[in-house]
C-alpha atoms as a PDB file:
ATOM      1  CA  UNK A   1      -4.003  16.216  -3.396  1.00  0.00           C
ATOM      2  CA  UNK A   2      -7.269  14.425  -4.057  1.00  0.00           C
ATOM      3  CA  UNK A   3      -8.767  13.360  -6.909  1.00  0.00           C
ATOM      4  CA  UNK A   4     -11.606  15.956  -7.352  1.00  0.00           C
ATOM      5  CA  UNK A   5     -10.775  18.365  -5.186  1.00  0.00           C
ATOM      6  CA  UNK A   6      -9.414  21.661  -6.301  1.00  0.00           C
ATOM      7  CA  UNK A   7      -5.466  22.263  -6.308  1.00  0.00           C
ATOM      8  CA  UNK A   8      -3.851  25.809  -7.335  1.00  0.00           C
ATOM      9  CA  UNK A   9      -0.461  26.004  -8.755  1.00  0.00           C
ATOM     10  CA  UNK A  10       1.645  28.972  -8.004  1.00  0.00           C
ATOM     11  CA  UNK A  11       4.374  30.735  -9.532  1.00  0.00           C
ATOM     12  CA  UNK A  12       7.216  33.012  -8.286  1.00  0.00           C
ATOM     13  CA  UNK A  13      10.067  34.258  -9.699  1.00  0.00           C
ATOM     14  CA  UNK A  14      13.423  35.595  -8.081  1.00  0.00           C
ATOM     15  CA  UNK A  15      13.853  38.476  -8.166  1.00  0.00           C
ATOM     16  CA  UNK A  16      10.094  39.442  -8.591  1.00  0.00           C
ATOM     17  CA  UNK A  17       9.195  41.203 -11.920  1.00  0.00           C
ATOM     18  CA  UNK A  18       6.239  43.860 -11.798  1.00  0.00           C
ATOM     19  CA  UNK A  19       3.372  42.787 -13.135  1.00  0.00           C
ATOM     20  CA  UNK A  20       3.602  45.640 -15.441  1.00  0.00           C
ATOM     21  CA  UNK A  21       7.060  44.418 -16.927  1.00  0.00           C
ATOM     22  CA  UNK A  22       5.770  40.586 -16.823  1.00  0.00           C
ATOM     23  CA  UNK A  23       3.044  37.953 -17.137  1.00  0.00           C
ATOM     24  CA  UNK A  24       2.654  34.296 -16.578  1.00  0.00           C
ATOM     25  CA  UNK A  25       1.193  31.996 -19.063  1.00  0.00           C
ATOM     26  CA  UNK A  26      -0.064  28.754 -17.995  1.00  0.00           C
ATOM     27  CA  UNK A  27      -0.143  25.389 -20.030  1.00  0.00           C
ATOM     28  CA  UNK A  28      -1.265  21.375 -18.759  1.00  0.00           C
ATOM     29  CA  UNK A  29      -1.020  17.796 -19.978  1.00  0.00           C
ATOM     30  CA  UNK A  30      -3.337  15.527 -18.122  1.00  0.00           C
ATOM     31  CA  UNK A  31      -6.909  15.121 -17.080  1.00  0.00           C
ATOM     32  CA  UNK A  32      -8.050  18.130 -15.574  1.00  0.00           C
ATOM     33  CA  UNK A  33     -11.744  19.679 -14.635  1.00  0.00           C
ATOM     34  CA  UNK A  34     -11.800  23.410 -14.823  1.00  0.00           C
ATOM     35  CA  UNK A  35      -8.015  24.203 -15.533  1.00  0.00           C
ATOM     36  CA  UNK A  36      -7.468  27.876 -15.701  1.00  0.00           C
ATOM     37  CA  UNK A  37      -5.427  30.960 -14.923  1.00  0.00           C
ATOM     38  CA  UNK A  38      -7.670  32.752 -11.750  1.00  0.00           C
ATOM     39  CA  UNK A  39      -7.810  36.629 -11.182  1.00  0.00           C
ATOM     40  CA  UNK A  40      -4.155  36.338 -10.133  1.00  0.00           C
ATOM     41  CA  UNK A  41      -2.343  35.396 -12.716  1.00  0.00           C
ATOM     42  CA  UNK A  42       0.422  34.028 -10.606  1.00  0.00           C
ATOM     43  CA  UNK A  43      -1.953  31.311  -9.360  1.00  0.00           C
ATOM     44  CA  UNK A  44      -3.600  28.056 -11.846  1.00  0.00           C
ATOM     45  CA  UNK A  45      -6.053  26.325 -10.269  1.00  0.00           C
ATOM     46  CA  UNK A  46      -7.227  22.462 -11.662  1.00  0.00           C
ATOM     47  CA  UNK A  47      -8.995  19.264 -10.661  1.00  0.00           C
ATOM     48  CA  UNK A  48      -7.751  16.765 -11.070  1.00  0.00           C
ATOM     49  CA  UNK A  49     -10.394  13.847 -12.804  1.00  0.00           C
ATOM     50  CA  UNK A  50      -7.998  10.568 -11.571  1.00  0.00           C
ATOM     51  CA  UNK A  51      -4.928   9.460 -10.446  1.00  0.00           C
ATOM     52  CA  UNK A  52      -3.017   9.729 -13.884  1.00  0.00           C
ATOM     53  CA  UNK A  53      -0.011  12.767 -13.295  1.00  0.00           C
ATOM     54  CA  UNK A  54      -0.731  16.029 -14.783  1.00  0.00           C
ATOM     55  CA  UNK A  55       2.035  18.437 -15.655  1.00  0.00           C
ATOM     56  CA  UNK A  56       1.642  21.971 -15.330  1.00  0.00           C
ATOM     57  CA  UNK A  57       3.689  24.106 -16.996  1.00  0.00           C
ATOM     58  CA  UNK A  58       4.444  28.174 -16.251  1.00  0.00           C
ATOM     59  CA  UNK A  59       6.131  30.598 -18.761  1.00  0.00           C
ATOM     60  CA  UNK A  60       7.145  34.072 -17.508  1.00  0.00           C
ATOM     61  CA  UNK A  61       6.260  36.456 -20.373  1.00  0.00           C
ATOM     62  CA  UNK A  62       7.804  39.642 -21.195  1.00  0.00           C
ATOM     63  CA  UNK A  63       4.415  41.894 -22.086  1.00  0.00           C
ATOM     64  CA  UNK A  64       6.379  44.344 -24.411  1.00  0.00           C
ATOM     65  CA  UNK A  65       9.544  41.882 -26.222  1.00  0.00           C
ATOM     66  CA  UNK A  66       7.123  38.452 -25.637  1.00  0.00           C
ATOM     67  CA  UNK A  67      10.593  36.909 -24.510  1.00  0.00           C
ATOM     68  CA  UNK A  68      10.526  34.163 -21.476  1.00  0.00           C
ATOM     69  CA  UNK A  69      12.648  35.062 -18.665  1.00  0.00           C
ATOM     70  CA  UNK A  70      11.843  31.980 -16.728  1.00  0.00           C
ATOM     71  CA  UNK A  71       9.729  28.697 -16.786  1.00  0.00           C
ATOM     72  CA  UNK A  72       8.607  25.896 -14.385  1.00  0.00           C
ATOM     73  CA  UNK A  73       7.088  22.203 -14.217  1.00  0.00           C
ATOM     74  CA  UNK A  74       4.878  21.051 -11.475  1.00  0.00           C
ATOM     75  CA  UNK A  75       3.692  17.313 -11.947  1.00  0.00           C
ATOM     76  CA  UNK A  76       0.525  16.463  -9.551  1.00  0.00           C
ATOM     77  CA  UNK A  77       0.052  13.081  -9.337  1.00  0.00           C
ATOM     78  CA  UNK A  78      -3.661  13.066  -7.145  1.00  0.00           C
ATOM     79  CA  UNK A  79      -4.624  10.133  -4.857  1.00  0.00           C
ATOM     80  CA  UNK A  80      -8.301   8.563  -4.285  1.00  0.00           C
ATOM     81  CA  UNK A  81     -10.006   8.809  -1.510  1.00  0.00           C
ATOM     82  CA  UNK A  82      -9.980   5.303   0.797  1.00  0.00           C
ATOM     83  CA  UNK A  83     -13.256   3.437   0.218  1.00  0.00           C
ATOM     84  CA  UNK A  84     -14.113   0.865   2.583  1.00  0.00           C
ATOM     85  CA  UNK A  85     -16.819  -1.496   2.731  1.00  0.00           C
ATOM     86  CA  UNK A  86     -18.107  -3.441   5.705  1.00  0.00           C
ATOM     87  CA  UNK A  87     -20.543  -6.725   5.438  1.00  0.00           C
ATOM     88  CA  UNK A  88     -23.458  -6.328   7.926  1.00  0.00           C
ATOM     89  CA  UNK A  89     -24.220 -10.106   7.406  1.00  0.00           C
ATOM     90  CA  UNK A  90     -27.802 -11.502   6.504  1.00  0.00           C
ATOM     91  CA  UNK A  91     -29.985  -8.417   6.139  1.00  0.00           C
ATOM     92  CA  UNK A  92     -33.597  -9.955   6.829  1.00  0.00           C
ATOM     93  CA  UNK A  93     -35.069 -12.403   9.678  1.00  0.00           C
ATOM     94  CA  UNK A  94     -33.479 -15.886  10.995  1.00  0.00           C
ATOM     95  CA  UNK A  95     -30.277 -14.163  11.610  1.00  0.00           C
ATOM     96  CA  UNK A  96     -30.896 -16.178  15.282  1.00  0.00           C
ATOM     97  CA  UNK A  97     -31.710 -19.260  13.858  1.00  0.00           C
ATOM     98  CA  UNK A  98     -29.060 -21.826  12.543  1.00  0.00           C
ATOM     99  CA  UNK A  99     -29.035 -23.222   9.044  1.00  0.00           C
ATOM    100  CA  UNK A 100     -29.915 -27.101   9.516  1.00  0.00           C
ATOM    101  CA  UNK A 101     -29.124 -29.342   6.276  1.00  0.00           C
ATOM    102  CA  UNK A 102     -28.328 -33.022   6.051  1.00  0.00           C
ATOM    103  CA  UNK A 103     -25.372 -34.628   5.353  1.00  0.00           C
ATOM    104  CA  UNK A 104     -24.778 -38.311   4.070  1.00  0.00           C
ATOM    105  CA  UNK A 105     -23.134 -40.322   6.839  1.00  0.00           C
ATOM    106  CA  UNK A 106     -23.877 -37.729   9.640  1.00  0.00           C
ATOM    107  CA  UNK A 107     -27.488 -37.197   9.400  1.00  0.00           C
ATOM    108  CA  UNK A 108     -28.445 -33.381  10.506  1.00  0.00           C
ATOM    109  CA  UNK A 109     -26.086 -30.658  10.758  1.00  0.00           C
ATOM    110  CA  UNK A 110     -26.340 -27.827  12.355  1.00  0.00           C
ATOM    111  CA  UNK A 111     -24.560 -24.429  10.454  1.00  0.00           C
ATOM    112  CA  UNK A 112     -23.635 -21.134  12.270  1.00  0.00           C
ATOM    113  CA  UNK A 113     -22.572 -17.920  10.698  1.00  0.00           C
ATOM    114  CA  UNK A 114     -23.562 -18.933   6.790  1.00  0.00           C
ATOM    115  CA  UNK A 115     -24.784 -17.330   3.851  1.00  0.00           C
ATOM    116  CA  UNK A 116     -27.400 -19.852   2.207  1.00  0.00           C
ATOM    117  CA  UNK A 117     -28.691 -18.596  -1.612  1.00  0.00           C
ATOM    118  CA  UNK A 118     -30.872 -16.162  -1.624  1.00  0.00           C
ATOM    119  CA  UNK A 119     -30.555 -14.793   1.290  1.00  0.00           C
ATOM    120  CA  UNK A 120     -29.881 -11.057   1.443  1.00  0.00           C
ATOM    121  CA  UNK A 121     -26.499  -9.729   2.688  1.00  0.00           C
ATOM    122  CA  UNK A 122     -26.070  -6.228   3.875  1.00  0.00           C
ATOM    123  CA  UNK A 123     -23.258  -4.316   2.827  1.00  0.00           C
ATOM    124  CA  UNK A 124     -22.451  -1.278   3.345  1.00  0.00           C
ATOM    125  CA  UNK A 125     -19.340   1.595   2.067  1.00  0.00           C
ATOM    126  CA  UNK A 126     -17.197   4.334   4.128  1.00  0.00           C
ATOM    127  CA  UNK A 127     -15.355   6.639   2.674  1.00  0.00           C
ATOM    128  CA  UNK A 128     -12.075   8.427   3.693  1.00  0.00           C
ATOM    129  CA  UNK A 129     -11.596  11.966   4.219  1.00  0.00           C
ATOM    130  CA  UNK A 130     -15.425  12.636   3.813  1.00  0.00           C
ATOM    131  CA  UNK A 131     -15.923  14.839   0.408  1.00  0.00           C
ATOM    132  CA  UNK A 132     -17.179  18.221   0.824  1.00  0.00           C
ATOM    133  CA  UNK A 133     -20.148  17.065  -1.056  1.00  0.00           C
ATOM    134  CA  UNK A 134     -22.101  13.720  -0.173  1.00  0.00           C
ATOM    135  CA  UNK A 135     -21.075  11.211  -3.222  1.00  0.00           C
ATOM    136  CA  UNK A 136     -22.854   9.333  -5.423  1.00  0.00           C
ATOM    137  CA  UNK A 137     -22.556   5.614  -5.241  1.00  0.00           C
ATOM    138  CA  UNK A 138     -22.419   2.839  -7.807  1.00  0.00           C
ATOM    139  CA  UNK A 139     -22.920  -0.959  -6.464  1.00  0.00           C
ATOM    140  CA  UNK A 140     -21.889  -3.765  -8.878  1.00  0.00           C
ATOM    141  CA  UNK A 141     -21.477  -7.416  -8.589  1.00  0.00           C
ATOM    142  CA  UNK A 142     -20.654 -10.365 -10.703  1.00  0.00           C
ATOM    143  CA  UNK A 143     -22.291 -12.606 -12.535  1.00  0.00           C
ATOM    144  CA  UNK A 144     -24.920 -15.375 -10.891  1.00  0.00           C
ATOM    145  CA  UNK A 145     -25.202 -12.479  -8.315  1.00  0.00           C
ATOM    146  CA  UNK A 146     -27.713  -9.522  -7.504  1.00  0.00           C
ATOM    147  CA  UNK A 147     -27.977  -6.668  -6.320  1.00  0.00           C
ATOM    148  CA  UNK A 148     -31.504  -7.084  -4.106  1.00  0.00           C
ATOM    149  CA  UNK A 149     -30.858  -3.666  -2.425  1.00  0.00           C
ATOM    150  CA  UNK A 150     -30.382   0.218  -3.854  1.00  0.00           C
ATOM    151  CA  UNK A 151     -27.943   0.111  -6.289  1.00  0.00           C
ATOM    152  CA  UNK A 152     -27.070   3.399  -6.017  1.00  0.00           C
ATOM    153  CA  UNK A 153     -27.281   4.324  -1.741  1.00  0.00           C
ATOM    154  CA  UNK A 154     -24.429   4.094   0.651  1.00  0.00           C
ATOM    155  CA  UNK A 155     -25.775   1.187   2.433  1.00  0.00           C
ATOM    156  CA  UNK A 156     -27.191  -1.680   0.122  1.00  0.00           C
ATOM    157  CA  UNK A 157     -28.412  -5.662   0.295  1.00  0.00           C
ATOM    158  CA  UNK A 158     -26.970  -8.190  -2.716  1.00  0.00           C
ATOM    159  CA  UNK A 159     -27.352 -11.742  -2.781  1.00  0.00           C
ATOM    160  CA  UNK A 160     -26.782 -15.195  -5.311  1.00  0.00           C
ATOM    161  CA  UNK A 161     -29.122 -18.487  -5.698  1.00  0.00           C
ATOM    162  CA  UNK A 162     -27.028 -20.683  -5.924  1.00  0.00           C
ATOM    163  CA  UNK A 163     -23.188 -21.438  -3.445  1.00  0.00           C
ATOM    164  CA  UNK A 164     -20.466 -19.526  -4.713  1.00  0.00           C
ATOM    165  CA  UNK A 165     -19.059 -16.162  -4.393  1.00  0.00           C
ATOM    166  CA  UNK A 166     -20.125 -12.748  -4.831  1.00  0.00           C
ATOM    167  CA  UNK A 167     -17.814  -9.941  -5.737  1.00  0.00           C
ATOM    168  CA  UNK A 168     -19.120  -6.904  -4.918  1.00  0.00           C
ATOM    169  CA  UNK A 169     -17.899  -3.742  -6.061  1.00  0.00           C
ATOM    170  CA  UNK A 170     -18.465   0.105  -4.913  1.00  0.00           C
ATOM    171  CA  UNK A 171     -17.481   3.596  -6.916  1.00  0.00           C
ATOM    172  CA  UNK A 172     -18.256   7.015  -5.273  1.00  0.00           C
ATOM    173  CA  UNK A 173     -18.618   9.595  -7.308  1.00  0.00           C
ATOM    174  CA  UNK A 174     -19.010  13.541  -7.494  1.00  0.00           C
ATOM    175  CA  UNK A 175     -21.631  15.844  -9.294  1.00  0.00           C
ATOM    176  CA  UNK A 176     -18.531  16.232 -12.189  1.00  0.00           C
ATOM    177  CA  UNK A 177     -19.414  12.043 -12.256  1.00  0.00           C
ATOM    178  CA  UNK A 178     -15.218  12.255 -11.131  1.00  0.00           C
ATOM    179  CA  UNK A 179     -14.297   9.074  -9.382  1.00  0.00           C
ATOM    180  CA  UNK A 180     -13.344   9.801  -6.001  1.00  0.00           C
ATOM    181  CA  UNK A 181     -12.777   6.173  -5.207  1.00  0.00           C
ATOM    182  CA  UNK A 182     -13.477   2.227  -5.158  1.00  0.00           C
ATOM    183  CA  UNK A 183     -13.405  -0.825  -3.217  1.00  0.00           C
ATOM    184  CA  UNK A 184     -14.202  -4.660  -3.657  1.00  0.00           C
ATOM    185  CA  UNK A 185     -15.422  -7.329  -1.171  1.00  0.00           C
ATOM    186  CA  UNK A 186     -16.567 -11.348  -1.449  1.00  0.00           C
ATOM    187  CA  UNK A 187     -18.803 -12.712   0.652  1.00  0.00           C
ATOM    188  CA  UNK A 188     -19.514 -17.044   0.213  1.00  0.00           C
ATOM    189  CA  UNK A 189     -22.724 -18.649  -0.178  1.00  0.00           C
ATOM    190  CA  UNK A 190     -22.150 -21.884   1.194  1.00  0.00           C
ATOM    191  CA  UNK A 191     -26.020 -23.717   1.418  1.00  0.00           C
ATOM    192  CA  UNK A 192     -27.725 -24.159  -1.513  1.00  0.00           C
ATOM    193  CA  UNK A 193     -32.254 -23.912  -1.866  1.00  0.00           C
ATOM    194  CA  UNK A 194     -31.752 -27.794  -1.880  1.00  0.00           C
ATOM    195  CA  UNK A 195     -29.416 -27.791   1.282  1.00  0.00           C
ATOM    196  CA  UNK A 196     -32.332 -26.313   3.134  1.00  0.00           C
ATOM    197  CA  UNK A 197     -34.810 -28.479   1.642  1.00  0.00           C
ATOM    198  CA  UNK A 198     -33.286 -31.632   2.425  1.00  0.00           C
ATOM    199  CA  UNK A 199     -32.495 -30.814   6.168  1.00  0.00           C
ATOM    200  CA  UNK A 200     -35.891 -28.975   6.524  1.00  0.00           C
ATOM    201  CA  UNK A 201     -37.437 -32.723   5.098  1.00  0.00           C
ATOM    202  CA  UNK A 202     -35.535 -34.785   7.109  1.00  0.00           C
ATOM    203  CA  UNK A 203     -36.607 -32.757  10.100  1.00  0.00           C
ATOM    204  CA  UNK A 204     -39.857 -33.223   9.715  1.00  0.00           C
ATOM    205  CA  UNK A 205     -39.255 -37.106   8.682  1.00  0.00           C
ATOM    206  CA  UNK A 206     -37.542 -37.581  12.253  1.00  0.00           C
ATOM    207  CA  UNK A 207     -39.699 -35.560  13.912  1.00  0.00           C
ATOM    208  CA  UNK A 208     -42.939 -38.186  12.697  1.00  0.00           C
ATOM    209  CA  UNK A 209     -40.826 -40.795  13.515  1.00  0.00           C
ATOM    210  CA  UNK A 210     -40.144 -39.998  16.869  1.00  0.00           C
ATOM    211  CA  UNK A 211     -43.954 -38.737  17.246  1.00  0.00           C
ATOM    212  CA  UNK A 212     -44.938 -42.307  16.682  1.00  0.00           C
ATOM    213  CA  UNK A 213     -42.323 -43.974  18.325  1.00  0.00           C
ATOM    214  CA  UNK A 214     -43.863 -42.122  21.677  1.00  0.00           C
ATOM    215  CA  UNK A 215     -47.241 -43.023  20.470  1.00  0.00           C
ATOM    216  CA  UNK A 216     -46.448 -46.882  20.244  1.00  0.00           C
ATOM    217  CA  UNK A 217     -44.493 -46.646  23.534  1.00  0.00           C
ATOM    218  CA  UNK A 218     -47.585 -44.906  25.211  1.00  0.00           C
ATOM    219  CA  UNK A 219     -49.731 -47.515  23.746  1.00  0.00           C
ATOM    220  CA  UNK A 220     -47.492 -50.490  25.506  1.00  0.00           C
ATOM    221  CA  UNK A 221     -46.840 -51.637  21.969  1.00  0.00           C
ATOM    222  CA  UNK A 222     -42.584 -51.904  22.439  1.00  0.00           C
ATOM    223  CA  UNK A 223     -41.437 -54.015  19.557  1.00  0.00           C
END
């Protein structure tokens, strides 16, 4: 079964006892939302609130001498759901234009695919079988690191300012605030505010230079 998700427990006994002779009596050990007996008193229903096993225990109960014919153990040991999450990449503008920065004994170098700091990166979580009820989500990450988007939607934005990693993490929850499951992800920030500064300087510094240098040259001035 799933964590959160209702499970029922049933008894029999061989050879059946009327109900008038008989009763069951239901007990648990574990972490449980609702446990109880239902209208059939054959049948205990539960949810459970995480993965820890919960034992359920039935006693067949004589209603006139109280004496206990039979009894039975079921251990439920409930599974999360699968949370995924997927990184959409840089979540606003330039995601077409290359990060240039400049590097000492190579001049300008041109970067594809990079996260640079503070730049927003779009993430966003899945989760597996779909609840009956749309979850709640929770959106952490670690320290040095933001989250820039909703903290609490499906699809978010987070982001660092300075290189380094950030460790995202993702809880869905029910209305009972149960924990139907989790997932991590890192994403690298590999070009710093100063990165971009330099390269965007030097640019510009080449860029005059050359600007001149075809100035001079259409001036006839070539030394």
């Amino acid at each position: 079964p799933l964590v959160g998700t209702v499970v029922k427990v049933i008894g029999r006994e061989t050879p059946k006892i009327a109900d008038t002779d008989a009763t069951w009596r239901w007990e648990i050990s574990g972490e449980a939302e609702n446990p109880g007996a239902t209208a059939d008193p054959r049948v205990y229903s539960l949810i459970p609130r995480n993965e820890k096993p919960i034992t359920v225990t039935g006693r067949l109960v004589g209603r006139t001498e109280g004496d206990e014919p039979a009894k039975a153990e079921a251990t439920i040991a409930a599974r999360l759901h699968e949370v995924k999450i997927t990184d959409l990449g840089p979540a606003f503008g330039g995601t077409t234009t290359a990060v240039v920065i400049w590097q000492p004994g190579k001049g300008l170098v041109t970067l594809e695919h990079v996260i640079t700091a503070h730049q927003d990166v779009g993430l966003r979580a899945e989760i597996e079988p779909s609840p009956s009820e749309t979850p709640r989500w929770t959106w952490r990450v670690n320290e040095g690191s933001i989250v820039s988007g909703n903290a609490s939607a499906r699809e978010t934005r987070v982001q660092r300012g300075t290189p380094g990693t950030i460790e995202a993490t993702v809880e869905a929850r029910d209305a009972r605030n149960i924990v139907l499951g989790r997932a991590a992800i890192s994403v690298s920030v590999t070009v710093s505010d100063e990165q971009i500064a330099a390269g965007k300087a030097k640019t510009a510094e080449l860029a005059a230079a050359r600007a001149e240098a075809e100035k001079a040259w259409a001036s006839g001035d070539v030394s």
